[in-house]
Protein backbone atom coordinates (compact mmCIF):
# COMPACT_ATOMS: atom_id res chain seq x y z
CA UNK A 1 -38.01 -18.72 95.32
CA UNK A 2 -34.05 -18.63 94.57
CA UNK A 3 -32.79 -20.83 97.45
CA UNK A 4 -30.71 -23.69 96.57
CA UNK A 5 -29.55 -26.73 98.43
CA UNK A 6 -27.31 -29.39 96.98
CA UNK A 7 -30.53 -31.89 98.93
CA UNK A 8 -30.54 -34.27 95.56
CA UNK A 9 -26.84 -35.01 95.93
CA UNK A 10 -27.23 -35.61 99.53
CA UNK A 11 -30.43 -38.05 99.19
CA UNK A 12 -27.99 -40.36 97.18
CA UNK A 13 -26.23 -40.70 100.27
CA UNK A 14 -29.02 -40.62 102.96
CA UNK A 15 -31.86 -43.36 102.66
CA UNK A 16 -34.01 -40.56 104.63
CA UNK A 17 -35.10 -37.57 103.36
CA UNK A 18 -34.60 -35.98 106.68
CA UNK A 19 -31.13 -37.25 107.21
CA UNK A 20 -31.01 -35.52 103.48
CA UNK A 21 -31.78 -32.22 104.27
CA UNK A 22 -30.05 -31.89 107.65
CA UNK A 23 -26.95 -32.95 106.66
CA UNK A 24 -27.46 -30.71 103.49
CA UNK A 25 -28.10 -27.85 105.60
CA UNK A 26 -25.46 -28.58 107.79
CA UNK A 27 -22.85 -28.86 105.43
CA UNK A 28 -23.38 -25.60 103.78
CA UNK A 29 -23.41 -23.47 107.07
CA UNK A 30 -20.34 -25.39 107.89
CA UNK A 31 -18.67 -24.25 104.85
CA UNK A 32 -19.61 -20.83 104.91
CA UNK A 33 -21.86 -21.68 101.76
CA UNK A 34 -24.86 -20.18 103.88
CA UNK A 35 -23.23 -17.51 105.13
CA UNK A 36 -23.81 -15.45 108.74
CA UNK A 37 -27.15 -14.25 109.07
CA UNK A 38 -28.47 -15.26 105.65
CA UNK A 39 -32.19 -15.94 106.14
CA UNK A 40 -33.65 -19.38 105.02
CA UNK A 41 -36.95 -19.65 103.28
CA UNK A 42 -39.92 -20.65 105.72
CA UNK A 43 -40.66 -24.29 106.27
CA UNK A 44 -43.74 -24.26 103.57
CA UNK A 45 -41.36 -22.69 100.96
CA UNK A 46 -38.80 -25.26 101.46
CA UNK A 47 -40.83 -28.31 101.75
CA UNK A 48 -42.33 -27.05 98.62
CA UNK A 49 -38.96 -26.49 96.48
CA UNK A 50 -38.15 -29.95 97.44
CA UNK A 51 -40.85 -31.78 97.95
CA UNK A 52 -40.67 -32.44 101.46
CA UNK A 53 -43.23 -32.15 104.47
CA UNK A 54 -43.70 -29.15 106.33
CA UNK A 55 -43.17 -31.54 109.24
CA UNK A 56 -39.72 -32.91 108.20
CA UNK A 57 -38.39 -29.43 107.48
CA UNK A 58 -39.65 -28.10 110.70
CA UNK A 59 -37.63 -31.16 112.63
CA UNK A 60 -34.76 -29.75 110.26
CA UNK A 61 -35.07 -26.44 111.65
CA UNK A 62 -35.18 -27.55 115.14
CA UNK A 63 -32.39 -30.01 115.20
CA UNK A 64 -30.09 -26.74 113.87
CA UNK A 65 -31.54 -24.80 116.05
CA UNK A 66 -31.07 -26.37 119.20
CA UNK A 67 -27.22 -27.02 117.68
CA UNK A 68 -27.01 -23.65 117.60
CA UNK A 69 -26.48 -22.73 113.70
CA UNK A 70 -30.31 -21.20 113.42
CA UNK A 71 -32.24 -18.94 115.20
CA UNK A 72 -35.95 -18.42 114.33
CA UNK A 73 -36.94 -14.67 115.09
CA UNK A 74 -40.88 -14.08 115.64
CA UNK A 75 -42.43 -12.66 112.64
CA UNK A 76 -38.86 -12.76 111.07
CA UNK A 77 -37.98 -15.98 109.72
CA UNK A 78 -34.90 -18.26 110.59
CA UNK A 79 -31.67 -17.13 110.29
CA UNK A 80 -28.06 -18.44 110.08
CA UNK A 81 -26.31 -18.01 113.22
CA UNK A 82 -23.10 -19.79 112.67
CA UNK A 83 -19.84 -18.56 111.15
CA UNK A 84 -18.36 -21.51 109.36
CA UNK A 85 -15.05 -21.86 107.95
CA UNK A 86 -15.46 -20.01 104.72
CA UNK A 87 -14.17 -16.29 104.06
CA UNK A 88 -13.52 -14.25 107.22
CA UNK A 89 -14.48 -10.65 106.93
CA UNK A 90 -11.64 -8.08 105.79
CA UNK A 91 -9.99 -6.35 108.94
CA UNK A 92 -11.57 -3.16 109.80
CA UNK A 93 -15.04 -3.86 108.96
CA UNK A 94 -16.46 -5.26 112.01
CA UNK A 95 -19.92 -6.37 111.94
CA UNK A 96 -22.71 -4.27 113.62
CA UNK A 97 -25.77 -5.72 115.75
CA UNK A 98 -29.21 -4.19 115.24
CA UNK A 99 -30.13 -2.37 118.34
CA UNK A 100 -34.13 -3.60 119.17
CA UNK A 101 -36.65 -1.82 121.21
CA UNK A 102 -36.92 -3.04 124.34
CA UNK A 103 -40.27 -4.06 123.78
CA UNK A 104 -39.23 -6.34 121.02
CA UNK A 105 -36.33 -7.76 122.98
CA UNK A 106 -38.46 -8.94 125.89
CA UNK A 107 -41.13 -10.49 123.31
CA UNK A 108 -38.86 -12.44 121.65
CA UNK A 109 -39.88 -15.78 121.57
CA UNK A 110 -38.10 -18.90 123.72
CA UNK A 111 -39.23 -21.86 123.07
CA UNK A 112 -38.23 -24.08 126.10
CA UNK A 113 -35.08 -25.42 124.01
CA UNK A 114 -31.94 -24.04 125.06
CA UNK A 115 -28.13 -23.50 123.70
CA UNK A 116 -26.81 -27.24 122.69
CA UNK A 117 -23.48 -27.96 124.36
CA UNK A 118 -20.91 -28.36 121.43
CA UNK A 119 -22.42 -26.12 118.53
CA UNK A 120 -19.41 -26.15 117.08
CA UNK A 121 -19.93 -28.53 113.96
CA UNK A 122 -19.59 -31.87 113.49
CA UNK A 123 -16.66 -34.05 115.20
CA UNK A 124 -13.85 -35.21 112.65
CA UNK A 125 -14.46 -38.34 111.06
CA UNK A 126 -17.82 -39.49 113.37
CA UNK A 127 -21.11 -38.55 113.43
CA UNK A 128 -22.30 -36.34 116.18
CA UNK A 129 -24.65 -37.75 118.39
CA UNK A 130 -27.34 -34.83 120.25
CA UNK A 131 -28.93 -35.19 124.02
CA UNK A 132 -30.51 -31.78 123.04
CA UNK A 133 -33.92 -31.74 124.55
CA UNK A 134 -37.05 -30.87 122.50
CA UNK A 135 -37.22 -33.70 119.81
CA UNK A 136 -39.68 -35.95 120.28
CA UNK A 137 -39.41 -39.36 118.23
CA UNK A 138 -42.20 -38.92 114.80
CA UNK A 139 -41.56 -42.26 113.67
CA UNK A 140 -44.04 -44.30 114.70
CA UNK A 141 -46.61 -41.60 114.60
CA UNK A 142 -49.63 -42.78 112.75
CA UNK A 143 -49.01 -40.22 109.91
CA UNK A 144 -51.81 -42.30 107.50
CA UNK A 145 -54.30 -42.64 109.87
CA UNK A 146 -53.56 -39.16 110.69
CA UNK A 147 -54.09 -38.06 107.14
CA UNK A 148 -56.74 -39.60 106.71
CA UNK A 149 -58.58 -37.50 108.98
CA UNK A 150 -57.38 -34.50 108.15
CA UNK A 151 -59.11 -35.09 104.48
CA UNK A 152 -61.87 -36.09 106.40
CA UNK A 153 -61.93 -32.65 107.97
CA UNK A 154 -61.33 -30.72 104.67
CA UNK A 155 -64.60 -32.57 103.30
CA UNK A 156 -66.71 -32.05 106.15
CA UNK A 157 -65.82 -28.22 106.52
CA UNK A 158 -66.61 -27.28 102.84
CA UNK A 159 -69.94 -29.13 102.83
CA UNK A 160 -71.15 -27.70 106.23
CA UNK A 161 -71.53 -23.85 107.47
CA UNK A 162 -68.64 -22.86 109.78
CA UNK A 163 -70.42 -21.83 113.07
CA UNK A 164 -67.36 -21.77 114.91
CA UNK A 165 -66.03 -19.36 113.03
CA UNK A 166 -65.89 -16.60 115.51
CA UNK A 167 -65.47 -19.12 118.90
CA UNK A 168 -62.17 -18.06 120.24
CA UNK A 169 -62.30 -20.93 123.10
CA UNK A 170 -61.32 -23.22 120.13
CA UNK A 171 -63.37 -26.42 118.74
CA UNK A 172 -66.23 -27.28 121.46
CA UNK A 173 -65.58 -31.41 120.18
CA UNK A 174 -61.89 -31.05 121.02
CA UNK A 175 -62.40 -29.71 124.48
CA UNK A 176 -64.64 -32.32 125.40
CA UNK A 177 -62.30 -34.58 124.42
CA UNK A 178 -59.46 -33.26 126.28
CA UNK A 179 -62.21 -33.14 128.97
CA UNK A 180 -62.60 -36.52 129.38
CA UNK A 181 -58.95 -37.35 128.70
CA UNK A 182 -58.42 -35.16 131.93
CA UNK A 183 -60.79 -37.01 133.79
CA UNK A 184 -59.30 -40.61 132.92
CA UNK A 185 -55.76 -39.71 132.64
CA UNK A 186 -55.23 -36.94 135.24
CA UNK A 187 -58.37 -36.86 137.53
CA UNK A 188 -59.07 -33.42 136.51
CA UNK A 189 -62.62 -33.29 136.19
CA UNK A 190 -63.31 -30.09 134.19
CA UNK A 191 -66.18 -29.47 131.77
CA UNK A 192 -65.53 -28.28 128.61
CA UNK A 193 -66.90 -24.73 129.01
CA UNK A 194 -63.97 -24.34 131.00
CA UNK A 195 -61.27 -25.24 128.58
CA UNK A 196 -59.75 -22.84 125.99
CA UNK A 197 -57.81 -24.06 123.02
CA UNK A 198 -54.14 -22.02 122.71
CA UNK A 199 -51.90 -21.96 119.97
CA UNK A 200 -49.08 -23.77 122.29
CA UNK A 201 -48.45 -23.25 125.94
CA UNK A 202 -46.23 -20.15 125.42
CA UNK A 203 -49.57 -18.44 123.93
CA UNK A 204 -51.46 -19.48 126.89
CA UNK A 205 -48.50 -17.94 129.53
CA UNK A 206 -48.21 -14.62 127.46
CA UNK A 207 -52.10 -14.02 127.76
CA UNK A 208 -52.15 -15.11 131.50
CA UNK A 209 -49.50 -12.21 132.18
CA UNK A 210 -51.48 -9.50 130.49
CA UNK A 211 -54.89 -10.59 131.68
CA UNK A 212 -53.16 -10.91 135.46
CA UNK A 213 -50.07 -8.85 135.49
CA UNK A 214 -49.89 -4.37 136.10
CA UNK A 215 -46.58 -2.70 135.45
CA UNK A 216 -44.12 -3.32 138.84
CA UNK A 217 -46.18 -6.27 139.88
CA UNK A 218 -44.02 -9.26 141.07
CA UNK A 219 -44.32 -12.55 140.04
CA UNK A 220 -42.73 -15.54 141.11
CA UNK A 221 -40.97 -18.22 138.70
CA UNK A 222 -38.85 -20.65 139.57
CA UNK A 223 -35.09 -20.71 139.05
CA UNK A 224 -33.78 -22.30 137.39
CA UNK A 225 -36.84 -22.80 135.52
CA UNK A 226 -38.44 -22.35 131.92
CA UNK A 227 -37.70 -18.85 131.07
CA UNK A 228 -40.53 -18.13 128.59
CA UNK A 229 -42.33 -17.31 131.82
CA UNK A 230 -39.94 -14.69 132.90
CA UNK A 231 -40.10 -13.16 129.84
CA UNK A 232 -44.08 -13.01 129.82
CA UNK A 233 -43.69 -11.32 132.97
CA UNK A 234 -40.99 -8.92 131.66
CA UNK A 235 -43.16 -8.02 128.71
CA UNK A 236 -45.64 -6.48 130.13
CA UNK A 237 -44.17 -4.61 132.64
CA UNK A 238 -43.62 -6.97 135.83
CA UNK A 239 -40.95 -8.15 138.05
CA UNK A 240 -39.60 -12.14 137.97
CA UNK A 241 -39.03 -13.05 141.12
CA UNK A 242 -36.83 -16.19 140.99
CA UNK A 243 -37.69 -18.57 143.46
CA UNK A 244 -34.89 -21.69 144.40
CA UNK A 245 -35.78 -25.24 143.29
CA UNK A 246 -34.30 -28.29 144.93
CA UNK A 247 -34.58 -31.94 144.37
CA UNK A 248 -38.22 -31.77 145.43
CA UNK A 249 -38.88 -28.98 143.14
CA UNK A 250 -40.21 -25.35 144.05
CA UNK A 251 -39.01 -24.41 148.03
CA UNK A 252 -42.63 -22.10 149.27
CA UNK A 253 -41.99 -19.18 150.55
CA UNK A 254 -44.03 -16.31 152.16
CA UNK A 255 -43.86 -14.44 149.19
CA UNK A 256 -45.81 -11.13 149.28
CA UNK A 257 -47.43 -11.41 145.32
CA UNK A 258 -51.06 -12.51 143.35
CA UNK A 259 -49.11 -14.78 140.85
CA UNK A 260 -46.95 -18.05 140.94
CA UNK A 261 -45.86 -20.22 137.69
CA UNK A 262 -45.02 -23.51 138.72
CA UNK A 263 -44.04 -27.21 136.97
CA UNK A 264 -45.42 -29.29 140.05
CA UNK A 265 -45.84 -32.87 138.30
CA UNK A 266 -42.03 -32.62 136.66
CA UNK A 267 -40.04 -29.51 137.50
CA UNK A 268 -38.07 -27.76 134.60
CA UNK A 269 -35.56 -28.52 133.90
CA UNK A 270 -34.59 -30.39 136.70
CA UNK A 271 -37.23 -33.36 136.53
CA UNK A 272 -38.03 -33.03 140.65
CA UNK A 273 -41.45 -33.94 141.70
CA UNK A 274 -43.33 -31.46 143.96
CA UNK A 275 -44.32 -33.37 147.03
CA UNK A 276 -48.05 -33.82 148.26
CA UNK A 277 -46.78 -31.22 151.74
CA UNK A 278 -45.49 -28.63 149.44
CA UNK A 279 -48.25 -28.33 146.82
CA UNK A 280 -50.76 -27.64 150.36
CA UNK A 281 -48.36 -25.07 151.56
CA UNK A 282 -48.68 -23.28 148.05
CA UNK A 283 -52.34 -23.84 147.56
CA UNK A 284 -52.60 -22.39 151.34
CA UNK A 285 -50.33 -19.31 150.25
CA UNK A 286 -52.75 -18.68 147.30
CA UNK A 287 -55.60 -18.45 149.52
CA UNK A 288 -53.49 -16.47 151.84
CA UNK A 289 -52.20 -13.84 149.32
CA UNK A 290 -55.75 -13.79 147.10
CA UNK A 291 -53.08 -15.18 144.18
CA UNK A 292 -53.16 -17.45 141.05
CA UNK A 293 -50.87 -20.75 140.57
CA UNK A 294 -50.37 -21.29 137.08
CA UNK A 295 -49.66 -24.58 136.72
CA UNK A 296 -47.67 -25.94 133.38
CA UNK A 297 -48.14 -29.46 133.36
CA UNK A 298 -45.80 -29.41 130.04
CA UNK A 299 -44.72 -33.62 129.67
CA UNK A 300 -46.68 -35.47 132.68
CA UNK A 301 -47.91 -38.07 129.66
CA UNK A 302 -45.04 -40.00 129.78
CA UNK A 303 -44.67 -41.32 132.59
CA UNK A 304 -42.06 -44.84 132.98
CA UNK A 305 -42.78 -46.21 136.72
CA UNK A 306 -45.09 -45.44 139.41
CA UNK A 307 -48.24 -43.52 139.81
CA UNK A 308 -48.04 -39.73 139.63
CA UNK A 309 -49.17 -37.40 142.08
CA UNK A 310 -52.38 -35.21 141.67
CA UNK A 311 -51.86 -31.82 139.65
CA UNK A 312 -52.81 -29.14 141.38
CA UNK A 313 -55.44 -28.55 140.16
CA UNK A 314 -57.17 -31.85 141.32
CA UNK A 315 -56.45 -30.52 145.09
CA UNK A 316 -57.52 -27.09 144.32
CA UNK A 317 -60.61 -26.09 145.94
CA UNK A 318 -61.11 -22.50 145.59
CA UNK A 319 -60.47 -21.91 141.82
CA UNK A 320 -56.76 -20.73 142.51
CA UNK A 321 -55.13 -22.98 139.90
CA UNK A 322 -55.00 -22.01 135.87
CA UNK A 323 -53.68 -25.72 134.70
CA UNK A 324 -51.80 -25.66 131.00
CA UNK A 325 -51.30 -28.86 128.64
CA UNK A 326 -49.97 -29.15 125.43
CA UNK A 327 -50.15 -31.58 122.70
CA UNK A 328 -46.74 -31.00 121.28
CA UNK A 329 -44.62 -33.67 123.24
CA UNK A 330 -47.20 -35.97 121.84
CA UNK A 331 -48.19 -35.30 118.38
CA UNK A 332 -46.32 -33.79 115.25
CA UNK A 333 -43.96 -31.04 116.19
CA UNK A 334 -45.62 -28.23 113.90
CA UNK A 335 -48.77 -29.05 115.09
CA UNK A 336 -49.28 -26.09 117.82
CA UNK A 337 -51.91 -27.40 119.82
CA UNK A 338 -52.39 -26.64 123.57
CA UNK A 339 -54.86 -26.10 126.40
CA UNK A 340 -55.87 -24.45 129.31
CA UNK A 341 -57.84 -25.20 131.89
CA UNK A 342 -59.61 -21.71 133.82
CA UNK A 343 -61.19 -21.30 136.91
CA UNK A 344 -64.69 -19.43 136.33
CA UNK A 345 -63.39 -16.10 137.82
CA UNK A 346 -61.15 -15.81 135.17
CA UNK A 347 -63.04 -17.58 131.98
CA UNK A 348 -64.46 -14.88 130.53
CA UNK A 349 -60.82 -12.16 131.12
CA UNK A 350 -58.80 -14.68 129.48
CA UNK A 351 -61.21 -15.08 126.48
CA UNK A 352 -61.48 -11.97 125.63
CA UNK A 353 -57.82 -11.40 125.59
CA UNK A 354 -57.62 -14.20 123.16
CA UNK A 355 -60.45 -12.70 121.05
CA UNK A 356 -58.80 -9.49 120.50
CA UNK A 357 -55.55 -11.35 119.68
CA UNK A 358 -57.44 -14.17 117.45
CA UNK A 359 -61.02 -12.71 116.45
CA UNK A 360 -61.21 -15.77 114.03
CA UNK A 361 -59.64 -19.04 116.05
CA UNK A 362 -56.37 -20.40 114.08
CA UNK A 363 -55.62 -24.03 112.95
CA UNK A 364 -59.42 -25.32 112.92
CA UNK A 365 -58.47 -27.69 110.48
CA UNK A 366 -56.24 -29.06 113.17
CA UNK A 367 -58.64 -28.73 116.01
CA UNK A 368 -61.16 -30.55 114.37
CA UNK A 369 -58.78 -33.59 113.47
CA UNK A 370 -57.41 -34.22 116.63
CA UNK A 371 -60.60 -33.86 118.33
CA UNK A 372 -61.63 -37.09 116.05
CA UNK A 373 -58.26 -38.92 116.37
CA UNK A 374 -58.86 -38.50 120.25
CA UNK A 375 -62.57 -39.49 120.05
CA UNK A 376 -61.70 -42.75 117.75
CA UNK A 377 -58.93 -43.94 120.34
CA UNK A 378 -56.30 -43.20 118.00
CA UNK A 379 -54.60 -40.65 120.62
CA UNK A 380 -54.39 -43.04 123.41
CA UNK A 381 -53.49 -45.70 121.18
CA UNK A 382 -50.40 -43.98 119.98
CA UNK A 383 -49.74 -42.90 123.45
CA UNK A 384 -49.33 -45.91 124.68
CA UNK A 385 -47.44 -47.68 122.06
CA UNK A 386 -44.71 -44.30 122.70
CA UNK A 387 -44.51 -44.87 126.15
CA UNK A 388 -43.36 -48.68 125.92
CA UNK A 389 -40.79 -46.82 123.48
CA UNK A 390 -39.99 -44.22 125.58
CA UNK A 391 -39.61 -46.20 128.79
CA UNK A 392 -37.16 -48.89 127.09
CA UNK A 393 -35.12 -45.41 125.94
CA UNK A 394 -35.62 -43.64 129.69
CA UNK A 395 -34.46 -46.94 131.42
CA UNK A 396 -31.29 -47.52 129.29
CA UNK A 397 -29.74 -43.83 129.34
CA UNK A 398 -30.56 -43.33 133.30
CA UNK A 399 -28.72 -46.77 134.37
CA UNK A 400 -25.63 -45.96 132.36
CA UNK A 401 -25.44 -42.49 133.00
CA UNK A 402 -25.66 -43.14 136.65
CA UNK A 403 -23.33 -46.72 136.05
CA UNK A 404 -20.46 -44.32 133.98
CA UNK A 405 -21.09 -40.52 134.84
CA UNK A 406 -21.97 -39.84 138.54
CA UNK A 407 -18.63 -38.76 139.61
CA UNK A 408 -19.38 -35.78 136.99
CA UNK A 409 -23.22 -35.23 137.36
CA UNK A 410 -25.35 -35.30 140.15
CA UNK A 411 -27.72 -36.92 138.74
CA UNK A 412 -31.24 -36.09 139.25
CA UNK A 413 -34.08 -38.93 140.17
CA UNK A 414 -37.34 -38.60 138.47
CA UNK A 415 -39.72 -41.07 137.06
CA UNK A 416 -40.75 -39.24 133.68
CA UNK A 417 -40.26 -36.72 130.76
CA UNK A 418 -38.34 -37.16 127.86
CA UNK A 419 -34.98 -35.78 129.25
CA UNK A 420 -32.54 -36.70 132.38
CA UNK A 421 -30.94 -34.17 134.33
CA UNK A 422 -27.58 -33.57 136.27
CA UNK A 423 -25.91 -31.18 138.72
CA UNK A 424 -22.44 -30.54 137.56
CA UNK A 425 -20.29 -31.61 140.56
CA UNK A 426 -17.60 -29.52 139.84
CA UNK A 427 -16.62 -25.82 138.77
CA UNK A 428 -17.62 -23.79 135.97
CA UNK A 429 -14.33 -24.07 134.31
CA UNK A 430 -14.26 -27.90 134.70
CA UNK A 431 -17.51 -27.95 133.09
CA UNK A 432 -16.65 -26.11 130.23
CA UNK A 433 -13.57 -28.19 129.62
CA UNK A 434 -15.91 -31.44 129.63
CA UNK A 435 -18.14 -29.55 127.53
CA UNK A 436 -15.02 -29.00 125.12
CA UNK A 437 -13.80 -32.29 125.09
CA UNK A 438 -17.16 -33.97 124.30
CA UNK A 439 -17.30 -31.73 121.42
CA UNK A 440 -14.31 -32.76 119.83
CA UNK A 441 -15.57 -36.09 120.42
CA UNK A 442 -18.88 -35.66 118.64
CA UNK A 443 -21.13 -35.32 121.52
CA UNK A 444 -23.51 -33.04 123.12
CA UNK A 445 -26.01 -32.55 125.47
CA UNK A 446 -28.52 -28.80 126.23
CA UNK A 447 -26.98 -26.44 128.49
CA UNK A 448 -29.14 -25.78 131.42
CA UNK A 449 -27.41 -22.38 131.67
CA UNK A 450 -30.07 -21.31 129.66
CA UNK A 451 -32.91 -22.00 132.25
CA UNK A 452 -31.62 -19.16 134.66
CA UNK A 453 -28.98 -21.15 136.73
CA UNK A 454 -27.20 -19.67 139.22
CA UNK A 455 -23.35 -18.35 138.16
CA UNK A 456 -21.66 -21.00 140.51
CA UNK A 457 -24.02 -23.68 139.22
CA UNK A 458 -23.48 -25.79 136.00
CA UNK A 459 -25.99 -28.56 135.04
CA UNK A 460 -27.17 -30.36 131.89
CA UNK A 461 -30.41 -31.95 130.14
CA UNK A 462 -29.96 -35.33 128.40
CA UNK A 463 -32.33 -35.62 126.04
CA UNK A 464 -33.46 -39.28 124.27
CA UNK A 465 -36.55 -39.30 122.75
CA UNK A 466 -35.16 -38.98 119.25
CA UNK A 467 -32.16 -41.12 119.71
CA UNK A 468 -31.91 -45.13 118.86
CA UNK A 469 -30.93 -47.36 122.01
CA UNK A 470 -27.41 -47.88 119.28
CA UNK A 471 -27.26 -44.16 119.71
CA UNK A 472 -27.74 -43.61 123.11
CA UNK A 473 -25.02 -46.67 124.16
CA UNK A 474 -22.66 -44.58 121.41
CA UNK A 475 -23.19 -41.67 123.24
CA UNK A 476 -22.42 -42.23 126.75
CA UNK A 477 -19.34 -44.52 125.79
CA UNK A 478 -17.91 -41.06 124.05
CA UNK A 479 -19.02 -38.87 127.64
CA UNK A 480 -17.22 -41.74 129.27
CA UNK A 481 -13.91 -41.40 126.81
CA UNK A 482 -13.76 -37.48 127.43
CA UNK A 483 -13.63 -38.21 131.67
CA UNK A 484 -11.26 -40.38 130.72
CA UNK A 485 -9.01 -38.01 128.84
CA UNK A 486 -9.69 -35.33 131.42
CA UNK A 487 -7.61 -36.58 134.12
């Protein structure tokens, strides 16, 4: 492919070869080098011209995404999105957009990480350091182990007859493992017939719409809330109707609709916990209305004090609740690996939906190794060795954002997740001056803007995962300097 990066110059400097490529990439949309809209080659083609992992080039990607100098299009490839500093464009020839269907427009795919604050480049003279949610930290992942298996796999499948060639519920091994991972770590106690195996939670959502959704029907989603739902909804034809969230989570209403999607165990963005009344006023409005919950239970495995309430779907008795887990807080970020969990009434609509989509189930390479890595311990194993390195990460950036920031932020309380959230207490325009400042400092945080908030609110997810405690101290002291140099 002709693509060229100036990545062997840069892994002189870096002792990673991710630090390598990002700042390699960086650089050259910075500079105009990689000019506006020029598409990059897909994460297998650039892995390959350097000899990289699909997995590190896929972080690359993300990181620059959620900075906002990508964009990855559906079935189009990533694109520059980022005018640098280079050559401006001779006066008179203004760029045109291209118009898309309105079809393709509501299809287009969001991916639960939103516009970065301060995508403006890196700060003179300093590294920037990123809150920017959706990086989870790779590593202490058990990549040999992990390996190890997969070859495993690759042996087994080409010696043996693939019957499960034509099973769209996924791997029957890896849904009784996520069974009885339910069972022990949720108190879900579903069998495996029940469980089908998506290609990430977004898959599940847009197939729960078109199985459950008819043109003009409304559907209720919360606000501010992950907006991949909304667009589901929008794609085939039905209304969003936003419902408000406070700090403990979804507010029930009598709302006169067949279908609710809810974030009960953490609320997104906002981190709330749905209390114990409130799920049995929505569980009693499903019954009420004949409607289905759909429950995304989308980070409830990290958990950093307490005990967490029941899902739903633990106090649902009539086979109202659809319950969706993923694996991709947990496990390597390009592996798209999630679940659902289906009441009987709908089993056999929602497979047959997936069928037509996937006649021949995807990634059963994949399935097959993490159904082993979960049977062998390894899953819980690593889960619990990143939850003693979450929790020391959780603990530090909550007590000195609330020590150093709460005249700015409301902050949220929560007990979990991999990001802390924060009311702006001020205006929009004050926000947006913080915002500025912290930029030119070389910091930045995710925008909840992009989660649907209302046009007088102004809020912000802190993400840590991917950050070293050295990092995260760095970071607030620079939030700190720019209320400083505010007043």
């Amino acid at each position: 492919m002709d693509f060229h990066l100036p990545y062997h110059s840069y892994r002189i400097q870096y002792a990673s070869k991710y630090a390598a490529l990002y700042h390699a990439l960086h650089d050259e949309i910075l500079e105009s080098r990689l000019a506006l809209h020029t598409k990059l080659p897909s994460s297998r083609e650039l892995a390959a011209l350097y000899g990289l992992s699909r997995g590190t080039v896929n972080q690359v990607y993300d990181m620059l995404i959620a900075e906002g100098y990508l964009k990855a299009d559906v079935g189009r490839g990533t694109y520059v999105v980022y005018a640098g500093g280079g050559p401006r464009k001779k006066e008179g020839h203004e760029e045109k957009s291209i118009r898309l269907s309105d079809w393709a427009r509501r299809v287009q795919e969001d991916d639960r990480v939103p516009k970065t604050e301060g995508n403006q480049g890196q700060a003179s003279g300093q590294p920037v350091i990123s809150f920017a949610v959706g990086h989870p930290h790779m590593d202490e992942f058990p990549r040999e182990l992990w390996n190890r298996g997969m070859y495993e796999q690759v042996r087994r499948m080409t010696e043996s007859p693939q019957e499960e060639a034509h099973v769209a519920e996924g791997h029957y091994a890896l849904r009784e493992a996520i069974a009885q991972h339910l069972r022990r770590m949720r108190g879900i106690d579903a069998p495996p017939e029940r469980i089908v195996i998506v290609n990430g939670s977004m898959q599940a959502i847009a197939l729960l719409t078109q199985v459950l959704v008819n043109e003009g029907d409304p559907v209720i989603v919360e606000r501010p809330g992950y907006q991949g739902a909304a667009r589901a909804v929008r794609a085939v034809g039905g209304l969003p109707i936003h419902a408000a969230v406070d700090g403990q989570g979804l507010v029930p209403q009598p709302w006169k609709a067949r279908l609710l999607f809810v974030t009960p165990s953490r609320q997104f963005p906002t981190g709330a916990v749905l209390g114990l009344e409130r799920r049995q006023q929505l569980l009693r409005w499903a019954a009420e209305q004949g409607a289905v919950i759909v429950e995304d239970d989308y980070d409830s495995e990290f958990r950093h004090r307490g005990r967490p309430i029941e899902p739903l779907k633990v106090l649902d008795q009539e086979g109202r609740v659809v319950y969706i887990g993923t694996f991709s807080k947990t496990m390597l970020l390009d592996l798209r690996i999630g679940y659902v969990v289906l009441p009987e009434a709908l089993l056999g609509a929602f497979v047959a939906a997936k069928r037509l989509y996937e006649p021949h189930p995807s990634g059963l390479l994949e399935q097959r190794s993490l159904a082993a890595f979960m049977a062998s311990g390894g899953y819980e194993r690593h889960l619990r060795r990143m939850r003693r390195i979450y929790a020391g990460k959780f603990h530090l950036l909550q007590s000195l954002l609330q020590e150093h920031l709460s005249t700015l932020f409301d902050w949220v309380d929560c007990d979990a997740g991999l990001h802390l959230f924060g009311w702006w207490r001020g205006d929009a325009a004050s926000y947006s001056r913080y915002a500025a400042e912290c930029r030119s400092l070389g910091v930045r945080w995710s925008d909840a803007g992009s989660y649907g908030l209302l046009p007088e609110q102004a809020g912000a997810c802190f993400g840590y995962a991917h950050l070293t405690e050295e990092e995260i101290r760095a970071g607030v002291d620079r939030l700190q300097l720019a209320s400083l140099q505010m007043r």
